[in-house]
Structures are given as structure tokens and as C-alpha cells.
N, C-alpha and C. Protein backbone atom coordinates (compact mmCIF):
# COMPACT_ATOMS: atom_id res chain seq x y z
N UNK A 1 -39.63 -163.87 169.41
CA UNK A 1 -40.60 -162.85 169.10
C UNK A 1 -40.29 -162.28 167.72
N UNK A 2 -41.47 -161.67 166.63
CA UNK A 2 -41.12 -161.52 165.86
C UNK A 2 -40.58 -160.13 165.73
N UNK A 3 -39.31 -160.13 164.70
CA UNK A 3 -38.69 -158.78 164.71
C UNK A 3 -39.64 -157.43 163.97
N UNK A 4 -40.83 -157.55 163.57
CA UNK A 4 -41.72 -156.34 162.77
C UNK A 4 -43.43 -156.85 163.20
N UNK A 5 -43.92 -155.61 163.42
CA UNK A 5 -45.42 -156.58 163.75
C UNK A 5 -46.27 -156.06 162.77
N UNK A 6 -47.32 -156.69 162.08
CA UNK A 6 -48.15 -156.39 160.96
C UNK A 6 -48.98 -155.16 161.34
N UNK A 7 -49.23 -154.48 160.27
CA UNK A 7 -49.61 -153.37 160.51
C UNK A 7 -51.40 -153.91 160.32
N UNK A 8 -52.07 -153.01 161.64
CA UNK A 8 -53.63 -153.35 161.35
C UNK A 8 -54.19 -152.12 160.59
N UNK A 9 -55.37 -152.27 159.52
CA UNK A 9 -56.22 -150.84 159.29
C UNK A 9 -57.29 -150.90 159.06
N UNK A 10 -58.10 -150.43 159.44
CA UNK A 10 -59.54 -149.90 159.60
C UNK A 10 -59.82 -149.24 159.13
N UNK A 11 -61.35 -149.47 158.73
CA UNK A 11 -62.11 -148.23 157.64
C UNK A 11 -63.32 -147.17 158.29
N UNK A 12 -63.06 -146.80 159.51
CA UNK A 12 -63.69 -145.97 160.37
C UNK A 12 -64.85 -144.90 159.44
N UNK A 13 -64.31 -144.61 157.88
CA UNK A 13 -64.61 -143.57 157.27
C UNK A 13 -65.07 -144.13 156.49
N UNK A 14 -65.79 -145.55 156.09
CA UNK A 14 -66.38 -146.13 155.41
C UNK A 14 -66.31 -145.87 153.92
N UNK A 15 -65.16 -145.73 153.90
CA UNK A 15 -64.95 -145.51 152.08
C UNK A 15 -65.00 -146.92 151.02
N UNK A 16 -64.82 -146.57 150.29
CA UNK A 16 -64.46 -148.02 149.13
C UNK A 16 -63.10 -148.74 148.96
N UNK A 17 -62.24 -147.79 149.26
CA UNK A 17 -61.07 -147.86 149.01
C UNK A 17 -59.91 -147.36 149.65
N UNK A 18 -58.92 -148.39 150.34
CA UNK A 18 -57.72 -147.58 151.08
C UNK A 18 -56.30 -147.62 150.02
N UNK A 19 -55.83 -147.09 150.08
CA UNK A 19 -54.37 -147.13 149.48
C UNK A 19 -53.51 -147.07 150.79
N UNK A 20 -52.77 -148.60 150.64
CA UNK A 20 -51.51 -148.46 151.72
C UNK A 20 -50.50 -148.68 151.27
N UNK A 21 -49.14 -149.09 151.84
CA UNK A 21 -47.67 -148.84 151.77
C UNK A 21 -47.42 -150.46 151.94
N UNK A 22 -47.93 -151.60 152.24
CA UNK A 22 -47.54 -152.45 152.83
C UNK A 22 -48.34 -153.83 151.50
N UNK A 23 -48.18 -154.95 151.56
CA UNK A 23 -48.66 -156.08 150.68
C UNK A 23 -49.33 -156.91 151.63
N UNK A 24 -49.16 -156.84 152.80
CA UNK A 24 -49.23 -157.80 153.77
C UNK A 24 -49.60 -157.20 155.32
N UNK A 25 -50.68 -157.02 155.83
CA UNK A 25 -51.64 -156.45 157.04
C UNK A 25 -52.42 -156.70 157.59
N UNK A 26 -53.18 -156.78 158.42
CA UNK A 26 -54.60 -156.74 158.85
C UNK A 26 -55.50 -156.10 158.76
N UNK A 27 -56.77 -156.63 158.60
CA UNK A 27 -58.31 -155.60 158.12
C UNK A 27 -58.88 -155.67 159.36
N UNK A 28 -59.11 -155.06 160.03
CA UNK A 28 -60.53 -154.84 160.96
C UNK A 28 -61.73 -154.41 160.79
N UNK A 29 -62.36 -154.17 159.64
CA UNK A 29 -63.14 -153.32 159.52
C UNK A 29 -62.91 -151.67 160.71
N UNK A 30 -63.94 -151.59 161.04
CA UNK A 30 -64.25 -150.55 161.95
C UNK A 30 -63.30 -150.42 163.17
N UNK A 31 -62.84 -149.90 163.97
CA UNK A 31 -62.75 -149.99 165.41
C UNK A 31 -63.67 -150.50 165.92
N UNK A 32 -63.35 -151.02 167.65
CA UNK A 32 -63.95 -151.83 168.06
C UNK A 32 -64.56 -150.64 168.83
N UNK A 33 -65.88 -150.79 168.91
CA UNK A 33 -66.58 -152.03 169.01
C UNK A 33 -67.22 -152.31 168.10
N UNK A 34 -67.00 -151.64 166.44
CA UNK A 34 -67.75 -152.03 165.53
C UNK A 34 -66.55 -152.63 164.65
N UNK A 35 -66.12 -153.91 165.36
CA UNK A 35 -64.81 -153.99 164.50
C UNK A 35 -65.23 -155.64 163.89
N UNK A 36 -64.33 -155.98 162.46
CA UNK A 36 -64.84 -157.73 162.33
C UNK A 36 -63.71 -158.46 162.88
N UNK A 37 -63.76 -159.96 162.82
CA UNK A 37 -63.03 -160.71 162.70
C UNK A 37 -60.91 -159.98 161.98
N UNK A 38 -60.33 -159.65 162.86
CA UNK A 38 -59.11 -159.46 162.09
C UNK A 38 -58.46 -159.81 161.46
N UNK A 39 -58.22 -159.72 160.66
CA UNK A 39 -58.51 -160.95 159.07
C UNK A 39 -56.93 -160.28 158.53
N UNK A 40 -56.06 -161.59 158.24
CA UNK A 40 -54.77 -161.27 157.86
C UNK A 40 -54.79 -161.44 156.44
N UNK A 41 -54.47 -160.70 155.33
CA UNK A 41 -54.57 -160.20 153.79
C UNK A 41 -53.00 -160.23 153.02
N UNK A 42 -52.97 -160.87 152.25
CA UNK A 42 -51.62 -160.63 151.64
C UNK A 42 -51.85 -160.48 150.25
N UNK A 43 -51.09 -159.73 149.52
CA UNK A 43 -51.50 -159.21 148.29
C UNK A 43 -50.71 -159.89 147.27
N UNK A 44 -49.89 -160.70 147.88
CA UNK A 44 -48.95 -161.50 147.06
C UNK A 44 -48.23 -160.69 145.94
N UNK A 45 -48.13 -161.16 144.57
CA UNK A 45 -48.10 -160.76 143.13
C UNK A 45 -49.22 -159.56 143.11
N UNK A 46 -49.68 -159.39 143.87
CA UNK A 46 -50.94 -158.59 142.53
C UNK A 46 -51.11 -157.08 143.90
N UNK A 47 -51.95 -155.89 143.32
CA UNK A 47 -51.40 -154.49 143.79
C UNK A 47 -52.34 -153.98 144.29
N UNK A 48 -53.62 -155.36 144.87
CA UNK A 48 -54.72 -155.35 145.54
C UNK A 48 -55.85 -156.60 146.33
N UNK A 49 -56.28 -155.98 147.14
CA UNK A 49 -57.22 -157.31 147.46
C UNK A 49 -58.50 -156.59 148.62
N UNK A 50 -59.09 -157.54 148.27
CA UNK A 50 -60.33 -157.04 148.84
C UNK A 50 -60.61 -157.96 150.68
N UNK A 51 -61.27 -156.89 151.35
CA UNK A 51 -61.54 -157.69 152.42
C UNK A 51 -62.46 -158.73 152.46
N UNK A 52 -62.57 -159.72 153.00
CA UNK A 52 -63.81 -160.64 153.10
C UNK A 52 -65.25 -160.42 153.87
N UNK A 53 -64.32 -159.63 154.49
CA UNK A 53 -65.53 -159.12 155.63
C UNK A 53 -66.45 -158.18 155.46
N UNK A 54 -65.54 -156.66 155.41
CA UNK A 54 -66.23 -155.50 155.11
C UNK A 54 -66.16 -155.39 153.48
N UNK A 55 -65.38 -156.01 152.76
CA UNK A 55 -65.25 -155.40 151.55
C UNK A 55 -64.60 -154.32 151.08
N UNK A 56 -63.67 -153.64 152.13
CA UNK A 56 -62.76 -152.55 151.65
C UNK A 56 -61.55 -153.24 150.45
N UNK A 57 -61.81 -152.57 149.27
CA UNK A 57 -60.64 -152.84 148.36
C UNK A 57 -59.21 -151.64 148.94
N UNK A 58 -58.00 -153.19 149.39
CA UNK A 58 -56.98 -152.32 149.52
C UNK A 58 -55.97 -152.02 148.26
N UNK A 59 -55.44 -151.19 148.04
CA UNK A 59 -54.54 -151.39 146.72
C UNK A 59 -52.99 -150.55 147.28
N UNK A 60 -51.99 -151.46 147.10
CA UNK A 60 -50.78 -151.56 147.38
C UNK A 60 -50.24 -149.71 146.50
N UNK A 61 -49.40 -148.70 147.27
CA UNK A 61 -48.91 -148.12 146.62
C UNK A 61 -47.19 -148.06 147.12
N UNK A 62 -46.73 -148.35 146.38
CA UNK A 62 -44.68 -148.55 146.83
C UNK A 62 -44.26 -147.18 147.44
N UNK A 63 -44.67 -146.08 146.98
CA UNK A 63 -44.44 -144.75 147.36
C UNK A 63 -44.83 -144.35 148.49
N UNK A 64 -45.75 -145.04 149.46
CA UNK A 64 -46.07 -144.69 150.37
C UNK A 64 -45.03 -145.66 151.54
N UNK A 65 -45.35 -145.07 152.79
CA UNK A 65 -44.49 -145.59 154.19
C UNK A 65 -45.43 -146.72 154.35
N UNK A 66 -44.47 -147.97 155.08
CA UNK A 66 -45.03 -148.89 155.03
C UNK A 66 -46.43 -148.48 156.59
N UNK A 67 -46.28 -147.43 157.50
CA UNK A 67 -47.29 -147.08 157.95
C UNK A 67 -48.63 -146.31 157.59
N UNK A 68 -48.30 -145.64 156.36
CA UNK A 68 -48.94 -144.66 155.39
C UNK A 68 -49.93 -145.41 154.99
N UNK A 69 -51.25 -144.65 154.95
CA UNK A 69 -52.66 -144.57 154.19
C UNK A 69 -53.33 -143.93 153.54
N UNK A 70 -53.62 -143.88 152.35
CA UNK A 70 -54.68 -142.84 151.57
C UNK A 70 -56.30 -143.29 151.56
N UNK A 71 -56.98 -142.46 152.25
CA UNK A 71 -57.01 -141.47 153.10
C UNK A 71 -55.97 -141.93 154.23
N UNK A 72 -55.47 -140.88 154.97
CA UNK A 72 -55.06 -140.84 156.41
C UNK A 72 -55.61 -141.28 157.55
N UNK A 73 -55.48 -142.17 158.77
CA UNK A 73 -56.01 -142.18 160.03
C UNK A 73 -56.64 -143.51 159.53
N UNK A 74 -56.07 -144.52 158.83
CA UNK A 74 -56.49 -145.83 158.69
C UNK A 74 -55.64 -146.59 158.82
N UNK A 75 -54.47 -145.89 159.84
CA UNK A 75 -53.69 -147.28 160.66
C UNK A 75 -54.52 -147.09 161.94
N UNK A 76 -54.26 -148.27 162.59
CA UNK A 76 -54.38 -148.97 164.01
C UNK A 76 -53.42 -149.18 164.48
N UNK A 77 -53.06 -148.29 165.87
CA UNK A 77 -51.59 -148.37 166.75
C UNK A 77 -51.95 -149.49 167.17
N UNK A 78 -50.71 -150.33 167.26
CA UNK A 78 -50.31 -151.39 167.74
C UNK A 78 -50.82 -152.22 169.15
N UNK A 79 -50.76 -151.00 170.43
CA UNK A 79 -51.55 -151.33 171.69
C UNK A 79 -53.36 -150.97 171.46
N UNK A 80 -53.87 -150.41 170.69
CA UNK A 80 -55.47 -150.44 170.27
C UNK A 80 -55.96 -152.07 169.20
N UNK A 81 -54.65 -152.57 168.92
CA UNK A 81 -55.17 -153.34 167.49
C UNK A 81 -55.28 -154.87 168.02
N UNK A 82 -55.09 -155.01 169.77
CA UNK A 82 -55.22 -156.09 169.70
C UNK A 82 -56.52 -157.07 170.20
């Protein structure tokens, strides 16, 4: 089993833009039941990427917790994200 599980986030608040803590996550769009395809994103080299689905641009910030979001309340706990 793996020792860390990817963090999921959602754009419930339909903004343009999340700022997270992490390079590497999952997009859901919305909660379910308005949720897409959970779509795994890695930002590699670079300090952003866009979803395929909904189109939320995420952009990587180091200063934040790798659970941390700007805005707030755009993680997905772990037992809701699956």
C-alpha cells in the first residue's frame, strides 16, 4: 500500500484559479454529484497546469502545506474523494 495518498481538489466555488501546496494531485471538478472524471495532474518542472476537464488553472505555491489551498475548502478528504 502506498505510504502518502494524493491529495484530491475541487472547485465547488467555481473560480479560475486555485493555488495549492502540492505538484502532483487530483482534479475533480465539482463535488459529486457535479463532479468530472478524476483526473491525475502533475506539474512536473513548471508552477502550473490546467485541468482538462473543468479548466481550473492550478498554480503550485512552496509556502503553502502540502494540504493547503488558496482559496480555502478546495481539498477533498480522503473518505469523500473516492
Amino acid at each position: 500500500m502506498a505510504a502518502t495518498t494524493v491529495p484530491h481538489f475541487c472547485n465547488d466555488l467555481g473560480v479560475e484559479k486555485i493555488i495549492v501546496g502540492v505538484k502532483e494531485f487530483k482534479c475533480m471538478g465539482a463535488r459529486a454529484p457535479y463532479d468530472h472524471p478524476h483526473v491525475f495532474l502533475d506539474m512536473g518542472g513548471d508552477t502550473e497546469v490546467i485541468c482538462p476537464y473543468c479548466s481550473t488553472l492550478y498554480v503550485n505555491d512552496s509556502a503553502l502545506g502540502a494540504l493547503d489551498t488558496d482559496p480555502p475548502s478546495c481539498l477533498v478528504e480522503p473518505e469523500s474523494a473516492q
